[in-house]
N, C-alpha and C. Protein backbone atom coordinates (compact mmCIF):
# COMPACT_ATOMS: atom_id res chain seq x y z
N UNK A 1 0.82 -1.18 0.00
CA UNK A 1 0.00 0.00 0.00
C UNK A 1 0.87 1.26 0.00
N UNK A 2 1.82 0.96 0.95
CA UNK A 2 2.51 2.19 0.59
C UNK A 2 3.41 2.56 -0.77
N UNK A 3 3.68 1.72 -1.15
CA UNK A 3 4.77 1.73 -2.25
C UNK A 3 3.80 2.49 -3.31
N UNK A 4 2.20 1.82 -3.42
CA UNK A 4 1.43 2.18 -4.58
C UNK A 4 0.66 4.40 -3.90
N UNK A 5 1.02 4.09 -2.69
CA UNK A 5 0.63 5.65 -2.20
C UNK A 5 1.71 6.43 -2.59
N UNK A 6 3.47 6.16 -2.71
CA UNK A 6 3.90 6.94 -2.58
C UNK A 6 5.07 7.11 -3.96
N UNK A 7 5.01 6.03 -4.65
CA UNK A 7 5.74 6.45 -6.02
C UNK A 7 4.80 6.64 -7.12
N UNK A 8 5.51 7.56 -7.88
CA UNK A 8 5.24 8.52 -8.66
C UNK A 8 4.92 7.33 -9.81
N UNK A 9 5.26 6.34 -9.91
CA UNK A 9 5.10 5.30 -11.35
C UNK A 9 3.48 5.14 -11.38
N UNK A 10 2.88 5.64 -9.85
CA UNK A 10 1.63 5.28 -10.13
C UNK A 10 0.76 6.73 -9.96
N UNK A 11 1.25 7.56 -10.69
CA UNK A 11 0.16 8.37 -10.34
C UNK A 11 -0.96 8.04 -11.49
N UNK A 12 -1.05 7.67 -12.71
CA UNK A 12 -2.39 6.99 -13.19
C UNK A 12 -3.45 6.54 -12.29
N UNK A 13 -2.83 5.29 -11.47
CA UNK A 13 -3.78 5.00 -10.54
C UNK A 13 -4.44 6.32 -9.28
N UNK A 14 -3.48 7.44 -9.27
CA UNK A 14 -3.74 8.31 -8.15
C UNK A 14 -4.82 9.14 -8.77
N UNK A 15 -4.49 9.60 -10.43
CA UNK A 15 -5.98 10.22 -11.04
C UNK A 15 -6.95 9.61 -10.75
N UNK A 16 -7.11 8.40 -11.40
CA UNK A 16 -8.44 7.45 -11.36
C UNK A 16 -9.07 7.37 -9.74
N UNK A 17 -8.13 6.80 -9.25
CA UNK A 17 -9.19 7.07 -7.81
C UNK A 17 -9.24 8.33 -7.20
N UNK A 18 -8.77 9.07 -7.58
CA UNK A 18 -9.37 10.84 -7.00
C UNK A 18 -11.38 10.92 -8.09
N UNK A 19 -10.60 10.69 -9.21
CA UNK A 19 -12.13 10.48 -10.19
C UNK A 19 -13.15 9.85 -10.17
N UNK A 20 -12.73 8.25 -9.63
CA UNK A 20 -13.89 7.30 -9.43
C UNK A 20 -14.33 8.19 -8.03
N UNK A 21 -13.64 8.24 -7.23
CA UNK A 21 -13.88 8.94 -5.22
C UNK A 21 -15.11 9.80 -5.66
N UNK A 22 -14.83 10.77 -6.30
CA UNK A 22 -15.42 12.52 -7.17
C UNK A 22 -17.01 12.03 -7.83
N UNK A 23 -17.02 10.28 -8.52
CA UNK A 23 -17.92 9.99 -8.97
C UNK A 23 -18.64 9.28 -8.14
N UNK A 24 -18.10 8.87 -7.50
CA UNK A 24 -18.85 7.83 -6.15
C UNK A 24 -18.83 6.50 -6.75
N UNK A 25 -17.88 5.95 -7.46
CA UNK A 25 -17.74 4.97 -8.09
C UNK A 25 -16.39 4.10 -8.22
N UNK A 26 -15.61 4.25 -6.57
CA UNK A 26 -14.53 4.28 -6.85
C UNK A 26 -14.32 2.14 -6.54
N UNK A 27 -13.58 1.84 -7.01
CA UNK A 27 -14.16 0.38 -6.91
C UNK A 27 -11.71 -0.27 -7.39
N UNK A 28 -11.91 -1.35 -6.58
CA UNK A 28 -10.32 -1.74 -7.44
C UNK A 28 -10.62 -2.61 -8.68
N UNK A 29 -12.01 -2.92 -9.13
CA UNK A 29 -11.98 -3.75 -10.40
C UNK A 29 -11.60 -2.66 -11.39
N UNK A 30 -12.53 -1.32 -11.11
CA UNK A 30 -12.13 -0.10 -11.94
C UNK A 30 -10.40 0.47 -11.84
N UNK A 31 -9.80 0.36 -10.62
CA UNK A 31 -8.71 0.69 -10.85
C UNK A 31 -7.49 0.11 -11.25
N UNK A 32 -7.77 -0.82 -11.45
CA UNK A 32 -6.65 -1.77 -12.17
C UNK A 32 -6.64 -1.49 -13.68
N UNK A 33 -7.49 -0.77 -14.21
CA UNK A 33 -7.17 -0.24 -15.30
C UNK A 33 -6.42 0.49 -15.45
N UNK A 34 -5.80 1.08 -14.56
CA UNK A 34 -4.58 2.30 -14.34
C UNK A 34 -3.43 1.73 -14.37
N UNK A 35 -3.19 0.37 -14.32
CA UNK A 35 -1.88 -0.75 -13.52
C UNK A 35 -1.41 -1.45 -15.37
N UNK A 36 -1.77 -0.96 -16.42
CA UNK A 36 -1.63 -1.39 -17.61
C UNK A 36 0.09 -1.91 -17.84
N UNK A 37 0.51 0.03 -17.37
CA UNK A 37 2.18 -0.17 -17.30
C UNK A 37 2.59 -0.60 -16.59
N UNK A 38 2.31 -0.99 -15.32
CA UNK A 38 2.57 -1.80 -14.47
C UNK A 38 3.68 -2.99 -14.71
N UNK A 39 3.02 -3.86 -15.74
CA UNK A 39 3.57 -5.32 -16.52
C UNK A 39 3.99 -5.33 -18.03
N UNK A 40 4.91 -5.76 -18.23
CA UNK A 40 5.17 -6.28 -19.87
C UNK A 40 4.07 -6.75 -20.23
N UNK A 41 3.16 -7.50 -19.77
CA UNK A 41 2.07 -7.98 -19.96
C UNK A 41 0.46 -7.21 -20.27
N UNK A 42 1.17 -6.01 -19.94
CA UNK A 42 -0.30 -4.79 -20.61
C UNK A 42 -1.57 -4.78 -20.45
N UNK A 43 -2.61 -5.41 -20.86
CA UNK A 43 -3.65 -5.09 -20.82
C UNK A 43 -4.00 -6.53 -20.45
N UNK A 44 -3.50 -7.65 -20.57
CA UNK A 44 -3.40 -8.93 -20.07
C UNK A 44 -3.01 -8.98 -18.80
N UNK A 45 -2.75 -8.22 -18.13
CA UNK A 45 -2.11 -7.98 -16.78
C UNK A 45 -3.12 -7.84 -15.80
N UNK A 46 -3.55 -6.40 -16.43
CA UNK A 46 -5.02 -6.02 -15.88
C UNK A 46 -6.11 -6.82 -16.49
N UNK A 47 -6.39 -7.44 -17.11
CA UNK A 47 -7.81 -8.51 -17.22
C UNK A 47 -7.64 -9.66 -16.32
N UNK A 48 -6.77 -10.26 -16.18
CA UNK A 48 -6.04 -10.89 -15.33
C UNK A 48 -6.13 -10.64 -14.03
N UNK A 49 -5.74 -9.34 -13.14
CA UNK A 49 -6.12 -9.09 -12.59
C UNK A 49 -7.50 -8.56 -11.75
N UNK A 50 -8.47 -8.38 -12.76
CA UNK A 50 -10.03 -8.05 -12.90
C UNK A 50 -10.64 -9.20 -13.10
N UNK A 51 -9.89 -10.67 -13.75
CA UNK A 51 -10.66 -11.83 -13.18
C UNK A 51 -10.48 -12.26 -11.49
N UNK A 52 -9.68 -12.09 -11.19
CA UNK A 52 -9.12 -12.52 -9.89
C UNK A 52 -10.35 -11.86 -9.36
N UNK A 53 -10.28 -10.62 -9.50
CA UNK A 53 -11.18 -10.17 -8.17
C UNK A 53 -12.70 -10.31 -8.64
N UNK A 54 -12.80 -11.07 -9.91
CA UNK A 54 -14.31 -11.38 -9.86
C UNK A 54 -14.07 -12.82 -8.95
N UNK A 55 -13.50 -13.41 -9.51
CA UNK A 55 -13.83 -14.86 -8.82
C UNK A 55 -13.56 -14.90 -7.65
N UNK A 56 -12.96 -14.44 -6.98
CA UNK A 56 -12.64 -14.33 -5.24
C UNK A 56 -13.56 -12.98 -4.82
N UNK A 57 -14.10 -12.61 -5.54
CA UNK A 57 -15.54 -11.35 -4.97
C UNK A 57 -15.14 -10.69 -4.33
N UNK A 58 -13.52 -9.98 -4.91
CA UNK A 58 -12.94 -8.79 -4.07
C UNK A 58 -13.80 -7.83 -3.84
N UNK A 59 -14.41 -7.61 -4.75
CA UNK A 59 -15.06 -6.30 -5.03
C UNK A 59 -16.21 -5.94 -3.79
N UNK A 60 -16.47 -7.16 -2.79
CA UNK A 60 -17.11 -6.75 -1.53
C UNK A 60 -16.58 -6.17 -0.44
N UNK A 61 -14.98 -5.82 -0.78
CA UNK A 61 -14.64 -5.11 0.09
C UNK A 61 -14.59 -4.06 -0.40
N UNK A 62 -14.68 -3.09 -1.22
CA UNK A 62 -14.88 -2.27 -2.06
C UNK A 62 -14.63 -0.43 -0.59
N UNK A 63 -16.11 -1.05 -0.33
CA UNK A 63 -16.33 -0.33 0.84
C UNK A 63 -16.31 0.11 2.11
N UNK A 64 -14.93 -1.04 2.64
CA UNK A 64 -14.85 -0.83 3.74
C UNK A 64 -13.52 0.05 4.44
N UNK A 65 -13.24 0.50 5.13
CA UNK A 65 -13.37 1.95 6.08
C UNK A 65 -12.23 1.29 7.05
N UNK A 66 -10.91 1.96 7.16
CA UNK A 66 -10.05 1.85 8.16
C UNK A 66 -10.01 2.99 9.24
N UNK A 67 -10.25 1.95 10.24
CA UNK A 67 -10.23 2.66 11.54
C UNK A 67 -8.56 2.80 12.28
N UNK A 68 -8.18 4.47 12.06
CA UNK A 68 -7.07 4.48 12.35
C UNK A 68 -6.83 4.89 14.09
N UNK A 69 -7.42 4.88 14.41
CA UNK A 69 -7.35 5.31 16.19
C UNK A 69 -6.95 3.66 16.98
N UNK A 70 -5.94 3.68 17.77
CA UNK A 70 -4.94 2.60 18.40
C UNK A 70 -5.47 1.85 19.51
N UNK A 71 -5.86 0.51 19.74
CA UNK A 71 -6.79 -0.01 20.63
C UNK A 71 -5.94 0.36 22.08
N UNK A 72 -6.95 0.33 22.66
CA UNK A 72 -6.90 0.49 24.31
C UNK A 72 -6.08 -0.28 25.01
């Protein structure tokens, strides 16, 4: 997570989810379309990766919410 927060190879992915966020549509099946250059593998990379998270039903975590405050 951090590597993809803090180098610059990914700011594609940093547009898209400021845009999907902006649309209320922000989802990682949609953002793996940003991850193209990512791989030698291109656009096979990312379909590839967009099957994965159909068949393991990533996409139900879509919405969930980190609680950053430190347990008791």
């Amino acid at each position: 997570m951090y590597n993809l927060n803090t180098t610059s190879a990914y700011k594609d992915l940093w547009k898209l989810r400021q845009q999907l966020s902006e649309e209320g549509k922000l989802s990682g099946y949609e953002l793996v379309e940003s991850l193209s250059h990512y791989s030698t593998r291109g656009e096979a990379y990312v379909e590839n990766l967009q099957a994965l998270i159909k068949h393991h039903k990533l996409d139900s975590f879509d919405q969930v919410t980190f609680d950053s405050s430190t347990p008791d």
